[in-house]
Protein backbone atom coordinates (compact mmCIF):
# COMPACT_ATOMS: atom_id res chain seq x y z
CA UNK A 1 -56.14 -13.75 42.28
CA UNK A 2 -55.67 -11.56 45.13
CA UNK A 3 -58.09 -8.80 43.17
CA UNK A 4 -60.74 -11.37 42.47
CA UNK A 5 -60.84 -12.30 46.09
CA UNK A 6 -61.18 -8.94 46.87
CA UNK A 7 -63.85 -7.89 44.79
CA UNK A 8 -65.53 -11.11 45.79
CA UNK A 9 -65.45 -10.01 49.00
CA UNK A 10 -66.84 -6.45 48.39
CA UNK A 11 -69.65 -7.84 46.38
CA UNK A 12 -70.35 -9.87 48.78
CA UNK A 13 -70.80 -7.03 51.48
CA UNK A 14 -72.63 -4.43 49.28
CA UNK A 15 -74.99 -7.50 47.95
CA UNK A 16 -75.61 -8.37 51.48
CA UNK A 17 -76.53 -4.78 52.81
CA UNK A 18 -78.76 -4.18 49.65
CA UNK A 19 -80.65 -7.34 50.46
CA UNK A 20 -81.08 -6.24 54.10
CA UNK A 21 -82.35 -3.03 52.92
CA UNK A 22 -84.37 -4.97 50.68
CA UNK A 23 -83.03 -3.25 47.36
CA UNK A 24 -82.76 -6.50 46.42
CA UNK A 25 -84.40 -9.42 46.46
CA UNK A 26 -82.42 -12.93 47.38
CA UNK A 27 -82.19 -13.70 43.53
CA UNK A 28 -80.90 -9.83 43.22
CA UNK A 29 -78.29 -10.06 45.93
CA UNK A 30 -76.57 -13.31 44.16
CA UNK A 31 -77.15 -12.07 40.36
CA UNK A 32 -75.81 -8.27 42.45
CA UNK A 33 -72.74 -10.60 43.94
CA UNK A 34 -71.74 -12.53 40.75
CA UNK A 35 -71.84 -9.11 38.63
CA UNK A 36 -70.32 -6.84 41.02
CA UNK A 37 -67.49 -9.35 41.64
CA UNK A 38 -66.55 -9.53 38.06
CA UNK A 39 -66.71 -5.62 37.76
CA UNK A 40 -64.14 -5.32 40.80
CA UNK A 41 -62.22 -8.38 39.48
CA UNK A 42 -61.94 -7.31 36.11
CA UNK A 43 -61.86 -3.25 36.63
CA UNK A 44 -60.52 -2.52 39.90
CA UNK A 45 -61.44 0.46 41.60
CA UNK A 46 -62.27 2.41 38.89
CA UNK A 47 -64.84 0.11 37.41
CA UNK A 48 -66.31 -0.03 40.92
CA UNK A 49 -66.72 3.64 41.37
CA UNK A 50 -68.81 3.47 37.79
CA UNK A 51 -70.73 0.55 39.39
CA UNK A 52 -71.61 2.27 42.42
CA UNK A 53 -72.51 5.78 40.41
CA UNK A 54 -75.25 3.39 38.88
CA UNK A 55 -76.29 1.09 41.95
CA UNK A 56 -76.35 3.79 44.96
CA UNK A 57 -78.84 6.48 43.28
CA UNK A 58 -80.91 4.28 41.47
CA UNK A 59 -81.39 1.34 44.94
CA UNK A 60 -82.41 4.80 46.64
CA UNK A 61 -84.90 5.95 44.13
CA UNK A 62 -86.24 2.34 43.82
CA UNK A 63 -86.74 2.29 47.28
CA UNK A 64 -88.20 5.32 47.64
CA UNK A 65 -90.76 5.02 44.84
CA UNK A 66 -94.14 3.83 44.04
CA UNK A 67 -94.19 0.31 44.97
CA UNK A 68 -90.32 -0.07 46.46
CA UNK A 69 -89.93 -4.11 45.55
CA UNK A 70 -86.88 -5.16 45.62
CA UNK A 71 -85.30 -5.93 42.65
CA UNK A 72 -85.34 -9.84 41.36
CA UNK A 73 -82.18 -11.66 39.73
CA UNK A 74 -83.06 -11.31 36.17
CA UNK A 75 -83.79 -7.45 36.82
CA UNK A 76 -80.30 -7.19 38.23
CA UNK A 77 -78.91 -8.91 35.33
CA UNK A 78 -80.91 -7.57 32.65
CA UNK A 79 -79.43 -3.85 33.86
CA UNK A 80 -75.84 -5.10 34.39
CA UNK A 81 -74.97 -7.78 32.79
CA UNK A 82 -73.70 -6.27 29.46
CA UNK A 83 -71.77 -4.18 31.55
CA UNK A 84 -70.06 -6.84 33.40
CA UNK A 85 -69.37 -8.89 29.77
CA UNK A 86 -67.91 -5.48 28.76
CA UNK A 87 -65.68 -5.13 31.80
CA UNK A 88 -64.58 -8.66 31.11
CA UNK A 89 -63.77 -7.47 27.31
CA UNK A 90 -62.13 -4.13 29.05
CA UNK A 91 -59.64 -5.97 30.96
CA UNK A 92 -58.07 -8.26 27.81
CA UNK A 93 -59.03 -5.87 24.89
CA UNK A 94 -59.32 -2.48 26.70
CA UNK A 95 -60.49 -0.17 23.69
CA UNK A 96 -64.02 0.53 23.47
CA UNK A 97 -64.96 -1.57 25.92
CA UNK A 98 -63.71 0.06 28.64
CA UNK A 99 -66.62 2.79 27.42
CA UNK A 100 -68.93 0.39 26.58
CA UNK A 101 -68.67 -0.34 30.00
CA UNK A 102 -69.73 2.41 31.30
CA UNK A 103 -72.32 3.13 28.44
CA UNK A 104 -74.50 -0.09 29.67
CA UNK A 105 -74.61 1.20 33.34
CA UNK A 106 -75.32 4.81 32.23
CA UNK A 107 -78.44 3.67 29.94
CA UNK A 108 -79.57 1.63 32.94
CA UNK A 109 -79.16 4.80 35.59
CA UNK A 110 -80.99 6.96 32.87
CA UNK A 111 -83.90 4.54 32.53
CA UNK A 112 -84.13 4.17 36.20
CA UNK A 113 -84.00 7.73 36.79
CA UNK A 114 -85.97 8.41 34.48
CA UNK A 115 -88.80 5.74 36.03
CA UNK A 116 -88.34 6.56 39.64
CA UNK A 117 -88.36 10.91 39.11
CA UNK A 118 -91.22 10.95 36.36
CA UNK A 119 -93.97 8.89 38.02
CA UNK A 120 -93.36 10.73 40.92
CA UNK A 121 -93.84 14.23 39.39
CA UNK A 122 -97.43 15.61 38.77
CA UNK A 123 -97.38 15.43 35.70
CA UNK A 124 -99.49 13.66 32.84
CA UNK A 125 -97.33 11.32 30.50
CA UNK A 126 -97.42 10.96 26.90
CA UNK A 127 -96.55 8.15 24.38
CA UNK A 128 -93.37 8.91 23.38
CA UNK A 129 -94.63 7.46 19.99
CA UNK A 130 -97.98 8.68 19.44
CA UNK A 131 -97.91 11.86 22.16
CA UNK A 132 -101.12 10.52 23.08
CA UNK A 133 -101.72 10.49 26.75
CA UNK A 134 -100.77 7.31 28.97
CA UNK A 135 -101.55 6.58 32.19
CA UNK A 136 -99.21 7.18 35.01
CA UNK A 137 -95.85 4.20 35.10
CA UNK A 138 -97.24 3.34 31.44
CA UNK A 139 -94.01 2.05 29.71
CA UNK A 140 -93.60 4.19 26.78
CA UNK A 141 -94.73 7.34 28.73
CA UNK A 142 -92.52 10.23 29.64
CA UNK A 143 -93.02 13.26 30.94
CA UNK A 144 -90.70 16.63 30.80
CA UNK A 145 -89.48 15.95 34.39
CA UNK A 146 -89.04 12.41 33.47
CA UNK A 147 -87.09 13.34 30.49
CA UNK A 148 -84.94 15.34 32.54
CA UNK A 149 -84.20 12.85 35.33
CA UNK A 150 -83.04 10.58 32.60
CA UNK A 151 -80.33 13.03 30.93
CA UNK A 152 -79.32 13.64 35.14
CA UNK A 153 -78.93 9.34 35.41
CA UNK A 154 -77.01 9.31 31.99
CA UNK A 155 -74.99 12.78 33.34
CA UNK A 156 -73.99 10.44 36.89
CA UNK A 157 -71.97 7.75 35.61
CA UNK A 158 -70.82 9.63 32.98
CA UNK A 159 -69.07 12.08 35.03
CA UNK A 160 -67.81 8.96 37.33
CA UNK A 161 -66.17 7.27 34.61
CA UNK A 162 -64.51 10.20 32.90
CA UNK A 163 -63.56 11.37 36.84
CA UNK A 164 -61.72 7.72 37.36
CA UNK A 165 -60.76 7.76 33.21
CA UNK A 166 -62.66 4.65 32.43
CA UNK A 167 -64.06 6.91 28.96
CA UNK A 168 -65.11 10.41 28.46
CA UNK A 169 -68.31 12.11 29.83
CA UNK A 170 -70.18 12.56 26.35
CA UNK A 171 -69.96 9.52 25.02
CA UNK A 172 -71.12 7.64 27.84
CA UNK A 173 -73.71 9.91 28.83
CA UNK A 174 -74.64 9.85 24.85
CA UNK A 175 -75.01 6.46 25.14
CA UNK A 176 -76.67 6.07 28.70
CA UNK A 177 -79.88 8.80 26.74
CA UNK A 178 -79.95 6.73 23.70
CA UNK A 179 -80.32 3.81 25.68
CA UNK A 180 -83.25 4.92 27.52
CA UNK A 181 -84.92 6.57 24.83
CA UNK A 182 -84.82 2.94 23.33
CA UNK A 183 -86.25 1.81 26.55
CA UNK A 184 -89.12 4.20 26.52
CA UNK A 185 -89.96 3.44 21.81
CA UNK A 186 -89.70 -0.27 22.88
CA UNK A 187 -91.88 -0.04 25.79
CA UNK A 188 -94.37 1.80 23.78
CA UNK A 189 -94.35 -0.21 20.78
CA UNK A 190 -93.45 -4.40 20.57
CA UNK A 191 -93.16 -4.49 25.08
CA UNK A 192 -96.02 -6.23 25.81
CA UNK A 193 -99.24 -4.77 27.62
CA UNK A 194 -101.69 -6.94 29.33
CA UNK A 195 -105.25 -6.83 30.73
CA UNK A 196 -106.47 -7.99 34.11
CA UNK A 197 -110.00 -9.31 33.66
CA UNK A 198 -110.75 -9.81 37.05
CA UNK A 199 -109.30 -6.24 37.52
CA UNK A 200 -110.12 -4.81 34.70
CA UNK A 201 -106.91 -3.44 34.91
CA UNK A 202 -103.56 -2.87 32.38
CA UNK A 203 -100.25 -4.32 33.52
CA UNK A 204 -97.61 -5.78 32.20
CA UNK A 205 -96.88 -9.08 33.88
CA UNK A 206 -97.94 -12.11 33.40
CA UNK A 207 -99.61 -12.60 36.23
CA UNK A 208 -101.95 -9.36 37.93
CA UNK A 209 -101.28 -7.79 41.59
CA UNK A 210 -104.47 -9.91 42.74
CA UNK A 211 -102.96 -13.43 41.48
CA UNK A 212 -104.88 -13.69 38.38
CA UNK A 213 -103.76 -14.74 34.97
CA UNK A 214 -103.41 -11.49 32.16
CA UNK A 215 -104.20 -11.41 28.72
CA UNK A 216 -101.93 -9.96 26.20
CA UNK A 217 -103.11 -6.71 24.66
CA UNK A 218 -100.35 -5.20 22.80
CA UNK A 219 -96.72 -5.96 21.61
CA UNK A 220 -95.23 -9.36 21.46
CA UNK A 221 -95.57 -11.80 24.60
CA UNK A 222 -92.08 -12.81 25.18
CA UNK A 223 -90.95 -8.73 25.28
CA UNK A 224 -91.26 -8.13 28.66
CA UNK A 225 -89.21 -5.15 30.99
CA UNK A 226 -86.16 -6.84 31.50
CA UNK A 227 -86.19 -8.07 27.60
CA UNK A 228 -86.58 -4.57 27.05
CA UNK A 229 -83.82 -3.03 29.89
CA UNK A 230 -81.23 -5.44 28.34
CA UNK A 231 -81.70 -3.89 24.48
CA UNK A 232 -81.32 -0.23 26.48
CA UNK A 233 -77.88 -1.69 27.94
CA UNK A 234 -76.71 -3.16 25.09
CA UNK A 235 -77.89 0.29 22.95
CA UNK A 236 -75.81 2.20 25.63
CA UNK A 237 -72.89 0.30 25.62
CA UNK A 238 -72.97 0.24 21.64
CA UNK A 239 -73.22 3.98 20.89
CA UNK A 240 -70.79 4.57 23.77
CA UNK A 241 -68.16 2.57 22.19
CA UNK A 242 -68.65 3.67 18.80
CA UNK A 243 -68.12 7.28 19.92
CA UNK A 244 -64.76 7.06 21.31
CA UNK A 245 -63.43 4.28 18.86
């Protein structure tokens, strides 16, 4: 009890300076809370250090990039809440969980990496599908800097949790690029792509920057980007697992 309290209690600081810094949204900081505190509850310290390799670079990037909103609830869980069900798993089963862990939050660091580094670069992305060009923060698109930034996002936790031996480096970081690569074929193929007409602009939300109702272009309508972020977790945490069975 004494360790749930206490990871309550951290969870409940870090969620509360992230929403502050507006990282995070009010939604995010209570989705942030309820999944940090079962990471510290159900991993200790070691868990937390893979959380925090995850949540410290990529809150910076995302506040530093195009846009900088903070993130909502189902954005917070969509990138960690495989990881928390896995730390859950980890601390009854131990196993491949433990990497499976890690594997989520390394897919979501690579994606967000990824994101963050490759729209910022001047660079023109391609369809990772069709190699076709896309334009700029197109899901789907990557660029060689983008591609690189990913591998670096996989590379952070991965070092963390085989520094604090919560699994070794390879496998997670395997499983943090495979995740995102999935990210990037899903966001190019069945996420959905919509079409401002008041704009007369892409997006993909439901609803345009101006207020304005989208029509669906491409993919399938209930595939959105946290649909999609939760399949790159739950790749991660997958091929992580499966390599160091």
């Amino acid at each position: 009890m004494m360790q749930v309290a206490l990871g309550a209690a951290l969870a409940a600081v870090i969620a509360l300076i992230a929403h502050r810094a507006r990282s995070l949204s009010t939604s995010g900081a209570v989705a942030a809370f309820v999944v940090g505190t079962i990471v510290f509850a159900s991993a200790g310290w070691r868990g937390a250090a893979v959380l925090f390799a995850f949540f410290i670079p990529s809150a910076l990037l995302s506040r530093r990039g195009s846009g900088g909103a903070p993130r909502s609830g189902w954005q917070v869980l969509a990138n960690g809440g495989i990881a928390a069900c896995c730390a859950l798993l980890a601390a009854r089963y131990d196993g491949p969980f433990a990497a499976a862990f890690a594997g989520a939050f390394a897919a979501a660091s690579a994606d967000t990496w990824g994101t963050e580094i490759g729209t910022r670069v001047a660079q023109t992305p391609v369809s990772i599908l069709t190699f076709r060009t896309v334009p700029v923060g197109r899901s789907g698109g990557i660029t060689l800097w983008g591609s690189l930034a990913m591998i670096g996002g996989a590379l952070c936790v991965g070092v963390a949790a085989a520094a604090v031996g919560v699994a070794p480096l390879l496998g997670v970081a395997a499983g943090g690029v495979a995740g995102a690569l999935l990210d990037s074929m899903l966001g190019a193929s069945l996420q959905a792509l919509r079409f401002c007409p008041a704009c007369a602009r892409e997006c993909e939300t439901r609803r345009h920057s101006c207020g304005g109702a989208t029509q669906l272009r491409r993919g399938l309508s209930w595939i959105e980007n946290d649909t999609v972020n939760f399949a790159a977790t739950l790749c991660g945490a997958v091929l992580a697992a499966s390599i160091v069975r």
